[in-house]
N, C-alpha and C. Protein backbone atom coordinates (compact mmCIF):
# COMPACT_ATOMS: atom_id res chain seq x y z
N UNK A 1 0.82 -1.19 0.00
CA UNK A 1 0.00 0.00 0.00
C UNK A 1 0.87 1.26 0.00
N UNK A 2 1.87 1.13 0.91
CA UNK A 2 2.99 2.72 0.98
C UNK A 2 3.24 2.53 -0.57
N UNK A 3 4.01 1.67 -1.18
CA UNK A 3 4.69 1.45 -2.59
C UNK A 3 3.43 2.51 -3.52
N UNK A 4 2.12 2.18 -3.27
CA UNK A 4 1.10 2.51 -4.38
C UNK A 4 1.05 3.89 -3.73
N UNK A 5 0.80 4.58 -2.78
CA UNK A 5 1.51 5.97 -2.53
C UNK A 5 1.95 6.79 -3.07
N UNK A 6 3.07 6.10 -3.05
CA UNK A 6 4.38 6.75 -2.90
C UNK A 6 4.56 6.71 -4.71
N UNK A 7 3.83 5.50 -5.45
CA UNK A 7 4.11 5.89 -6.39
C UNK A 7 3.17 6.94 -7.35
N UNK A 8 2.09 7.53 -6.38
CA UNK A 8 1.20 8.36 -6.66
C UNK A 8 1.58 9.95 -6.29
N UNK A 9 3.33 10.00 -6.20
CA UNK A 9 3.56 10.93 -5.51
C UNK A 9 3.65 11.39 -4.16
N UNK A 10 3.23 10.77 -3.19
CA UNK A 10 3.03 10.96 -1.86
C UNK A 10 5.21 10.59 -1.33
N UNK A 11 5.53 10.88 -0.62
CA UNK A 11 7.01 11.54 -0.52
C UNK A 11 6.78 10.83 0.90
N UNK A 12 6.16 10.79 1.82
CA UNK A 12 6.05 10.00 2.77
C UNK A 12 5.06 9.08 3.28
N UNK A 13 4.90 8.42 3.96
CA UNK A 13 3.21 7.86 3.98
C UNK A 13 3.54 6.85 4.97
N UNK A 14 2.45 7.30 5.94
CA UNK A 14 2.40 6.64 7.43
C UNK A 14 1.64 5.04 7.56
N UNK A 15 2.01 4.28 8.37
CA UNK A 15 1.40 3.23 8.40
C UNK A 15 -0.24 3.26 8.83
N UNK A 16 -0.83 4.19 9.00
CA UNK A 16 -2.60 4.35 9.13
C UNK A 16 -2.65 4.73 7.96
N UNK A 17 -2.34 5.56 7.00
CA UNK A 17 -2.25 5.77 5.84
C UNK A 17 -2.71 4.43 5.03
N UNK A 18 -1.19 3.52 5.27
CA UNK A 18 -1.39 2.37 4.23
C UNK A 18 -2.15 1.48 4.51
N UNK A 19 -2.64 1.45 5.78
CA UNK A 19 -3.80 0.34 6.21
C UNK A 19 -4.98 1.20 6.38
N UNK A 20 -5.16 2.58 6.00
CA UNK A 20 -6.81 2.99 5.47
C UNK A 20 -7.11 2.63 4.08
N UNK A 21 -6.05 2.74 2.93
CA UNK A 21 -5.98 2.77 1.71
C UNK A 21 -5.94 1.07 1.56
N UNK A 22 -5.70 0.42 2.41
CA UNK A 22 -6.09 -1.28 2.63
C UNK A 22 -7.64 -1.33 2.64
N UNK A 23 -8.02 -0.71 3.37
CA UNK A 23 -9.32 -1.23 4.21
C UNK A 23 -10.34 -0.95 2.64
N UNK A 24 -10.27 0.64 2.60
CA UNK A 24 -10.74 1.40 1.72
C UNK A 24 -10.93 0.29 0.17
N UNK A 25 -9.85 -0.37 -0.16
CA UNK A 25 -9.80 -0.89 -1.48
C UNK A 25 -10.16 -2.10 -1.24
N UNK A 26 -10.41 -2.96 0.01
CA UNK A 26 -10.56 -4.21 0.15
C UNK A 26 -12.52 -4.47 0.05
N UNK A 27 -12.99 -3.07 0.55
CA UNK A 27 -14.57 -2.72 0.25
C UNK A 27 -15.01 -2.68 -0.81
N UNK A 28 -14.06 -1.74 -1.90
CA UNK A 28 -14.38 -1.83 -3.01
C UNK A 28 -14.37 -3.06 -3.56
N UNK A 29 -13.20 -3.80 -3.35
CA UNK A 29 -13.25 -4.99 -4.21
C UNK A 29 -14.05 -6.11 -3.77
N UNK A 30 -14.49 -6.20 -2.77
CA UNK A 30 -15.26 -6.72 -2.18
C UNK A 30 -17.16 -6.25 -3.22
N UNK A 31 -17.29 -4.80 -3.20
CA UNK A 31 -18.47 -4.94 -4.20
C UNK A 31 -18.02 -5.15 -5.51
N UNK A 32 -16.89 -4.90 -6.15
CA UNK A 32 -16.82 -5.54 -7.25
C UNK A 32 -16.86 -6.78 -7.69
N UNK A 33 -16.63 -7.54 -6.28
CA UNK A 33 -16.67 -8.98 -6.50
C UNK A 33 -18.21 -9.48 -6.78
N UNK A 34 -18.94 -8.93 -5.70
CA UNK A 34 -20.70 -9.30 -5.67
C UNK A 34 -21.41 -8.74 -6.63
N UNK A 35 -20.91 -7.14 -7.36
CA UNK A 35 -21.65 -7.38 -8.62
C UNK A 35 -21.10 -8.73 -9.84
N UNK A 36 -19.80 -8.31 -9.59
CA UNK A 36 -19.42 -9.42 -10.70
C UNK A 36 -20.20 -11.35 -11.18
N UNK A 37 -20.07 -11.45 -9.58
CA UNK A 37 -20.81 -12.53 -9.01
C UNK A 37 -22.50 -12.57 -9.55
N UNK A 38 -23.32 -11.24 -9.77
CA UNK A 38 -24.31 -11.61 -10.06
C UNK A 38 -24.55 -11.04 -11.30
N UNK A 39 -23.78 -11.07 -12.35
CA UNK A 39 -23.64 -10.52 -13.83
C UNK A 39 -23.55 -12.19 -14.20
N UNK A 40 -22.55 -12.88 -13.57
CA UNK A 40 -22.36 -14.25 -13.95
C UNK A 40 -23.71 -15.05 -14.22
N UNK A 41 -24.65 -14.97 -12.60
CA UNK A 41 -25.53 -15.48 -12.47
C UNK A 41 -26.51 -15.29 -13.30
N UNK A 42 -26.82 -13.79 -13.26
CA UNK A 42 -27.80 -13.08 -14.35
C UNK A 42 -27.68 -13.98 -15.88
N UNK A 43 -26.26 -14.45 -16.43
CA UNK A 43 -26.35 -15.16 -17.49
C UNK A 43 -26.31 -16.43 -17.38
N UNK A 44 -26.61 -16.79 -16.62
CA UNK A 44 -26.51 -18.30 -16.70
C UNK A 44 -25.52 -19.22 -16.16
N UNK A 45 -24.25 -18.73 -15.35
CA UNK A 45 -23.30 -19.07 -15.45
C UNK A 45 -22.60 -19.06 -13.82
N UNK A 46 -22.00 -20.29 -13.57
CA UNK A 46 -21.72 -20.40 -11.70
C UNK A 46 -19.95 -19.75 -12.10
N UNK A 47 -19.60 -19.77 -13.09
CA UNK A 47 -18.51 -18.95 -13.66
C UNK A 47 -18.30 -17.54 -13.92
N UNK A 48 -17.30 -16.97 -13.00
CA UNK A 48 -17.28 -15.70 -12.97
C UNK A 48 -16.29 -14.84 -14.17
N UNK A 49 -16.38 -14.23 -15.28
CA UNK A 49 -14.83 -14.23 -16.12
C UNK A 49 -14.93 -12.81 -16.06
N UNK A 50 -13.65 -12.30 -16.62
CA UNK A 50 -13.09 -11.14 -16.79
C UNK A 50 -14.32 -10.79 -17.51
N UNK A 51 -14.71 -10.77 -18.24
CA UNK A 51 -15.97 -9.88 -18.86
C UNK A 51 -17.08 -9.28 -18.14
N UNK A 52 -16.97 -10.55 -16.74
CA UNK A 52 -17.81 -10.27 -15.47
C UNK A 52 -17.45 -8.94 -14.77
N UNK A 53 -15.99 -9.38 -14.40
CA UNK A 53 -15.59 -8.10 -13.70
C UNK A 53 -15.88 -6.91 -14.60
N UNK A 54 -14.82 -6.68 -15.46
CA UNK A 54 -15.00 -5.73 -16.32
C UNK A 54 -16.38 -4.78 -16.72
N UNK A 55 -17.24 -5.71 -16.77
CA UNK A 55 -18.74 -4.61 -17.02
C UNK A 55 -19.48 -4.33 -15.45
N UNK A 56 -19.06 -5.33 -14.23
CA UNK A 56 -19.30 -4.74 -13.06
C UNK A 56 -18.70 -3.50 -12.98
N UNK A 57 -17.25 -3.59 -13.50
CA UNK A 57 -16.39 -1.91 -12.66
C UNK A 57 -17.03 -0.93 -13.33
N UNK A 58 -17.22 -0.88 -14.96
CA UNK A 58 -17.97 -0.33 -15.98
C UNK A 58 -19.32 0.57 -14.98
N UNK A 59 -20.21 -0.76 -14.93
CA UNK A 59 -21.32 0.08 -14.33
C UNK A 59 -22.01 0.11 -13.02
């Protein structure tokens, strides 16, 4: 998490820092996972693929 920071410019970056920017992205991906999960379902499919994700992040 500091690495992704720091490579966003940030010059220093505290350890609450890198474990908010944890928490923060682990939520998101967490709903990206459950829409993804029911784009699959919606078609028919107990298989989740990149096309899944991809039109979850989309919309």
């Amino acid at each position: 998490m500091k690495r992704i920071i720091k490579n966003a410019g940030g010059f220093r970056v505290s350890e609450d820092a890198a474990e908010a920017l944890r928490e923060v992205l682990e939520e998101i991906a967490a709903d990206l996972a459950a829409r993804s999960v029911q784009l699959a379902k919606h078609a028919g499919r107990r298989t989740v693929t990149k096309e899944d994700v991809k039109l979850a992040y989309r919309g």
